[in-house]
C-alpha atoms as a PDB file:
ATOM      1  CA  UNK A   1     -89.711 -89.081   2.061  1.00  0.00           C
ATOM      2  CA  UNK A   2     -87.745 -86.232   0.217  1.00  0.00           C
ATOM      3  CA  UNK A   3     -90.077 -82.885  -0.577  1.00  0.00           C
ATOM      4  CA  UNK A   4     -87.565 -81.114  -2.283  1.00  0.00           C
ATOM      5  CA  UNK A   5     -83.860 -80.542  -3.270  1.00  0.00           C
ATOM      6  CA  UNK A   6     -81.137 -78.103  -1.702  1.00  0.00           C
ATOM      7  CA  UNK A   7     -79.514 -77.718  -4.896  1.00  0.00           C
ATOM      8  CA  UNK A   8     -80.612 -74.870  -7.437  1.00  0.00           C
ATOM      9  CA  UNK A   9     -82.212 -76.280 -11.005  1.00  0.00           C
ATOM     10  CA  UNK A  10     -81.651 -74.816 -13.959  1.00  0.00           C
ATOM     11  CA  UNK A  11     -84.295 -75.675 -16.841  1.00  0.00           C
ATOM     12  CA  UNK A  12     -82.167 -75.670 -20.628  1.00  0.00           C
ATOM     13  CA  UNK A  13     -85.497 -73.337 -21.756  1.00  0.00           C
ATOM     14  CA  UNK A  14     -85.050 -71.132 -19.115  1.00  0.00           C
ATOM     15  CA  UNK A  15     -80.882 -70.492 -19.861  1.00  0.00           C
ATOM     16  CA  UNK A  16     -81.693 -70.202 -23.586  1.00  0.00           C
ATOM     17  CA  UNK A  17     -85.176 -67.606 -22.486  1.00  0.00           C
ATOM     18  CA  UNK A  18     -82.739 -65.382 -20.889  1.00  0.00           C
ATOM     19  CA  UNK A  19     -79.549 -65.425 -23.440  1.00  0.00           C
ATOM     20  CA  UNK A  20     -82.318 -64.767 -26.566  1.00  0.00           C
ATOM     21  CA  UNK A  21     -83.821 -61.762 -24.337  1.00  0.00           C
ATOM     22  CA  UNK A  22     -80.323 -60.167 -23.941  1.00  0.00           C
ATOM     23  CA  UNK A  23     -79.626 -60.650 -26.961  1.00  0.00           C
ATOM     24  CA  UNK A  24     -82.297 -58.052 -27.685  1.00  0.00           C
ATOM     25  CA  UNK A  25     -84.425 -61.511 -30.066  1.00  0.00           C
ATOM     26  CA  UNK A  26     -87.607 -62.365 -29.137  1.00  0.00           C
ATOM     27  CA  UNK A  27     -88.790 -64.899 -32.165  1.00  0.00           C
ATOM     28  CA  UNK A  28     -86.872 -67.804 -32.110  1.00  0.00           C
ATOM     29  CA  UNK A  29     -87.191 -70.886 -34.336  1.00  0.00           C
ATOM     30  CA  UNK A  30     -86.827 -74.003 -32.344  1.00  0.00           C
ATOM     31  CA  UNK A  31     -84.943 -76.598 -34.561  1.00  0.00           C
ATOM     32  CA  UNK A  32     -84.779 -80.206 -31.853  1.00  0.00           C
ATOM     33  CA  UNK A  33     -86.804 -83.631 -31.291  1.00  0.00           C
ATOM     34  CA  UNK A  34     -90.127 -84.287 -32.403  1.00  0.00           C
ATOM     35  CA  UNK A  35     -90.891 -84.165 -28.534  1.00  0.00           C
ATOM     36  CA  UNK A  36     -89.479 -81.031 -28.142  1.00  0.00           C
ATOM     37  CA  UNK A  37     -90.569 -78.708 -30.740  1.00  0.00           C
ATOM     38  CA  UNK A  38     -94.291 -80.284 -30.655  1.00  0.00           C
ATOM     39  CA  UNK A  39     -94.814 -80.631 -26.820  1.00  0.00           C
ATOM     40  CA  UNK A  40     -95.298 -78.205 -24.054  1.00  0.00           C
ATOM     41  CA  UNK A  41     -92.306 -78.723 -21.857  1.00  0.00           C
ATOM     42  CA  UNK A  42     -89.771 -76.151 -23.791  1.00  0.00           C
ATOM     43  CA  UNK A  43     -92.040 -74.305 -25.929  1.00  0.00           C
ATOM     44  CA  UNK A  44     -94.284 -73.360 -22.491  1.00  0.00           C
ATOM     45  CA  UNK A  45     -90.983 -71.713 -21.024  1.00  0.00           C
ATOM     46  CA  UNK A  46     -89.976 -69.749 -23.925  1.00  0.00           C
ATOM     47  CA  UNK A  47     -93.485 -68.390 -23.869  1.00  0.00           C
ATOM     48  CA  UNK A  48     -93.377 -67.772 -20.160  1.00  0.00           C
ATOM     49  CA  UNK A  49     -90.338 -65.865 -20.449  1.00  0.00           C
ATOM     50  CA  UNK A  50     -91.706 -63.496 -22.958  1.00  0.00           C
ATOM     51  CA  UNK A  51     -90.692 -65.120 -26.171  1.00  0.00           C
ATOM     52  CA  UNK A  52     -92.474 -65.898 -29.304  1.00  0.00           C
ATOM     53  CA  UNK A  53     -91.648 -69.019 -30.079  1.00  0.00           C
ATOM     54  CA  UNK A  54     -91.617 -70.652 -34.090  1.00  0.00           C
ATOM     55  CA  UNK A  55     -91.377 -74.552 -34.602  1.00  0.00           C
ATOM     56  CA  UNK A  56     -91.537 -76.061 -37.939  1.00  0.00           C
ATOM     57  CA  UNK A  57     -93.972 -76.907 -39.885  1.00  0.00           C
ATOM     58  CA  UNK A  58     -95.202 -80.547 -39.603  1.00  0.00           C
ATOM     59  CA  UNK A  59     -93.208 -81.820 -42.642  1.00  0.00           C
ATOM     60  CA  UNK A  60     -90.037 -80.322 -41.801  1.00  0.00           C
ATOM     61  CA  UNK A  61     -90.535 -81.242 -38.145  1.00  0.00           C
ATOM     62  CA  UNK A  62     -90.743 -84.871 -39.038  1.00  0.00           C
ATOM     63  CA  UNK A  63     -87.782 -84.418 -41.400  1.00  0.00           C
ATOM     64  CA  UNK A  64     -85.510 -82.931 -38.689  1.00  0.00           C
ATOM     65  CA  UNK A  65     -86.552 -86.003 -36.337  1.00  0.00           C
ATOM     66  CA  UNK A  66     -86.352 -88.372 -38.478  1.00  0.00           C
ATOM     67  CA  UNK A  67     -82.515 -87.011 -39.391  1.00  0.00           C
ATOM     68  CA  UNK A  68     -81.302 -86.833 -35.755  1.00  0.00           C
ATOM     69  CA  UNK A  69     -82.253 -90.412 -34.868  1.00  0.00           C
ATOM     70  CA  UNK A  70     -82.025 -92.128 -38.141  1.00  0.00           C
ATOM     71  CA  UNK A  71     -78.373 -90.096 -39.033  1.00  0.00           C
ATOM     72  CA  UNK A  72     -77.005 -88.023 -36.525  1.00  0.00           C
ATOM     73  CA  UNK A  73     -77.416 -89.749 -33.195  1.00  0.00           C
ATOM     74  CA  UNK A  74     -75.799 -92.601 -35.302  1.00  0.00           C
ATOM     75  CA  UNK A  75     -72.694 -90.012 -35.924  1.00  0.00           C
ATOM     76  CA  UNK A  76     -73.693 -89.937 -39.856  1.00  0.00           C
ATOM     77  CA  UNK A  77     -73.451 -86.589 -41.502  1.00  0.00           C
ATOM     78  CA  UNK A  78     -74.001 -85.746 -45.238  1.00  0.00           C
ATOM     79  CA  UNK A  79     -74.223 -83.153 -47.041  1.00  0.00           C
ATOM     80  CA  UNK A  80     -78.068 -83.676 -48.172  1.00  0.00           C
ATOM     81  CA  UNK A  81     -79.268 -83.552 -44.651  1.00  0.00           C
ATOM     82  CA  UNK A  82     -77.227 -80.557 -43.834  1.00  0.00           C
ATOM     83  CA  UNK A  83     -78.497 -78.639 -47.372  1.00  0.00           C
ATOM     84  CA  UNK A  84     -81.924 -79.537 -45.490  1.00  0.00           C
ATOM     85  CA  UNK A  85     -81.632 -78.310 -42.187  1.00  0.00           C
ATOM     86  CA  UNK A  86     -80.219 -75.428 -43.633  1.00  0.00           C
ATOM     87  CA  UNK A  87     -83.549 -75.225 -46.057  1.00  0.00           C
ATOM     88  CA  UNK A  88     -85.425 -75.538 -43.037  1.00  0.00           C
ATOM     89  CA  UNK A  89     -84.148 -73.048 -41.064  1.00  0.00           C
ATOM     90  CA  UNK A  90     -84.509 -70.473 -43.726  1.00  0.00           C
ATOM     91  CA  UNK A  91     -88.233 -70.966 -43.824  1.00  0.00           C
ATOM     92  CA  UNK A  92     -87.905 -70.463 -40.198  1.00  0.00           C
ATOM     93  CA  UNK A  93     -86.474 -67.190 -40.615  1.00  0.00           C
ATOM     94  CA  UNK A  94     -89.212 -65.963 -43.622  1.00  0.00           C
ATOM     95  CA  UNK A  95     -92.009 -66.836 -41.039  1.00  0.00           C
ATOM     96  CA  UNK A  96     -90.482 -64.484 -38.437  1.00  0.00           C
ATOM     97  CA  UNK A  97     -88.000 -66.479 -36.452  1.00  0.00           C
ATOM     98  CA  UNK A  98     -85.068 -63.806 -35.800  1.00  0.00           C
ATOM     99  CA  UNK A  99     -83.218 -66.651 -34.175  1.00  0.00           C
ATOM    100  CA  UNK A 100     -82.558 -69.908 -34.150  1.00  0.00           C
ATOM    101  CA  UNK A 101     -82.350 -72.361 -31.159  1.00  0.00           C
ATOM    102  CA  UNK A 102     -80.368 -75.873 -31.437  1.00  0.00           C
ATOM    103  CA  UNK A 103     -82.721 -77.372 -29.044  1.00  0.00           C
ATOM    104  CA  UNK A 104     -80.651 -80.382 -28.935  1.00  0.00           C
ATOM    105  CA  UNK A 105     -76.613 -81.440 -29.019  1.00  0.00           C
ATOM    106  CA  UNK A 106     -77.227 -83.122 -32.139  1.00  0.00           C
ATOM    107  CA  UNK A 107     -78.488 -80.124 -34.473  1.00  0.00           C
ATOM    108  CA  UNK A 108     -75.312 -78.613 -33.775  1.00  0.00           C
ATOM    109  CA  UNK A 109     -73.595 -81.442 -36.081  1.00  0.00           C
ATOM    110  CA  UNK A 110     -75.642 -80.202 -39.533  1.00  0.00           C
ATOM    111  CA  UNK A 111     -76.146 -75.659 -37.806  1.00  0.00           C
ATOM    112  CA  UNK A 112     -74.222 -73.250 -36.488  1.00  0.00           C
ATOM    113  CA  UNK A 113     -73.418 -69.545 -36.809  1.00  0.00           C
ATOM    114  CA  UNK A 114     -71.764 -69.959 -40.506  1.00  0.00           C
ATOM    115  CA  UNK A 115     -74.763 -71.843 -42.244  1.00  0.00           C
ATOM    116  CA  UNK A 116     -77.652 -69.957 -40.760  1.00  0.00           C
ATOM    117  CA  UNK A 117     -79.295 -66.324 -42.013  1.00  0.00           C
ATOM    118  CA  UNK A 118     -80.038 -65.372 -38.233  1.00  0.00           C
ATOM    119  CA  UNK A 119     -78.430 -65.746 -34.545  1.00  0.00           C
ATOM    120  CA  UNK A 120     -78.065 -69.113 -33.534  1.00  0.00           C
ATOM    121  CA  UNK A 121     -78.608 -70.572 -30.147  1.00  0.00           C
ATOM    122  CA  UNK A 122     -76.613 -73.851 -28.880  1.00  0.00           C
ATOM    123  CA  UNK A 123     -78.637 -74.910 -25.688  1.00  0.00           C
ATOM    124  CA  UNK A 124     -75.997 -77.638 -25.039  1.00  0.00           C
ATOM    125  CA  UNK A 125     -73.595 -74.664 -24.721  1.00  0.00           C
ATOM    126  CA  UNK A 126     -75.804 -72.196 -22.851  1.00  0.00           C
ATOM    127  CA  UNK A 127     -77.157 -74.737 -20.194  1.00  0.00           C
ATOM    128  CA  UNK A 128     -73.099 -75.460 -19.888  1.00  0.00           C
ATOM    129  CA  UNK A 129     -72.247 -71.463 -19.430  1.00  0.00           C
ATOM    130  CA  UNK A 130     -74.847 -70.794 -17.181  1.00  0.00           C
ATOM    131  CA  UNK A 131     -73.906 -73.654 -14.994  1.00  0.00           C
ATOM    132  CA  UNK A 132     -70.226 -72.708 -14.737  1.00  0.00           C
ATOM    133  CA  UNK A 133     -71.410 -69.197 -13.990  1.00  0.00           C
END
């Protein structure tokens, strides 16, 4: 029977926690799955590292969800989704949000620095760094 592993884990939340705090951000919008943004799994680790964080509200979280696995897991992108993403993460940012996380690989494909009003937050990327280092 194992108990436990020798290797170190490194939790996506906790890597993205720690690059938002140094940073100097402390409210960031969480732009990802359903699952993600509405469950306790991420959200409970931002908190727990001293963050505030903002999802969506329901309509735009559906919207986002619905785009990832009916567009962008499929490798479509258009210009309409993008426009709304980018919507969406505006109204982020006017409820507070002074960042934005890409809580998964495939936000990246509509978000990044260029299209959004505050800091943005790859997690794909972090996780990566923080690995490597």
């Amino acid at each position: 029977m194992m108990t436990g592993v020798a290797i170190p884990l490194l939790h996506i939340a906790d890597a993205t926690a720690a690059r938002i705090r140094a940073a100097g951000l402390r409210r960031p919008g969480l732009m990802a799955t359903a699952f993600t943004m509405e469950q306790s799994f991420y959200t409970s680790r931002l908190t727990a590292a001293g963050l505030q964080p903002t999802i969506p509200e329901t309509p735009d979280r559906g919207k986002i969800h619905c785009i990832i696995f009916q567009e962008l897991c499929r490798d479509i992108v258009t210009d309409c989704s993008r426009a709304a993403y980018v919507t969406m993460a505006d109204r982020l940012a006017a409820r507070g949000a002074d960042s934005l996380i890409l809580g998964c690989i495939e936000v990246g494909m509509l978000l990044n620095r260029g299209n959004v009003a505050v800091p943005v937050f790859d997690t794909a990327l972090i996780h990566r760094e923080t690995a490597l280092a």
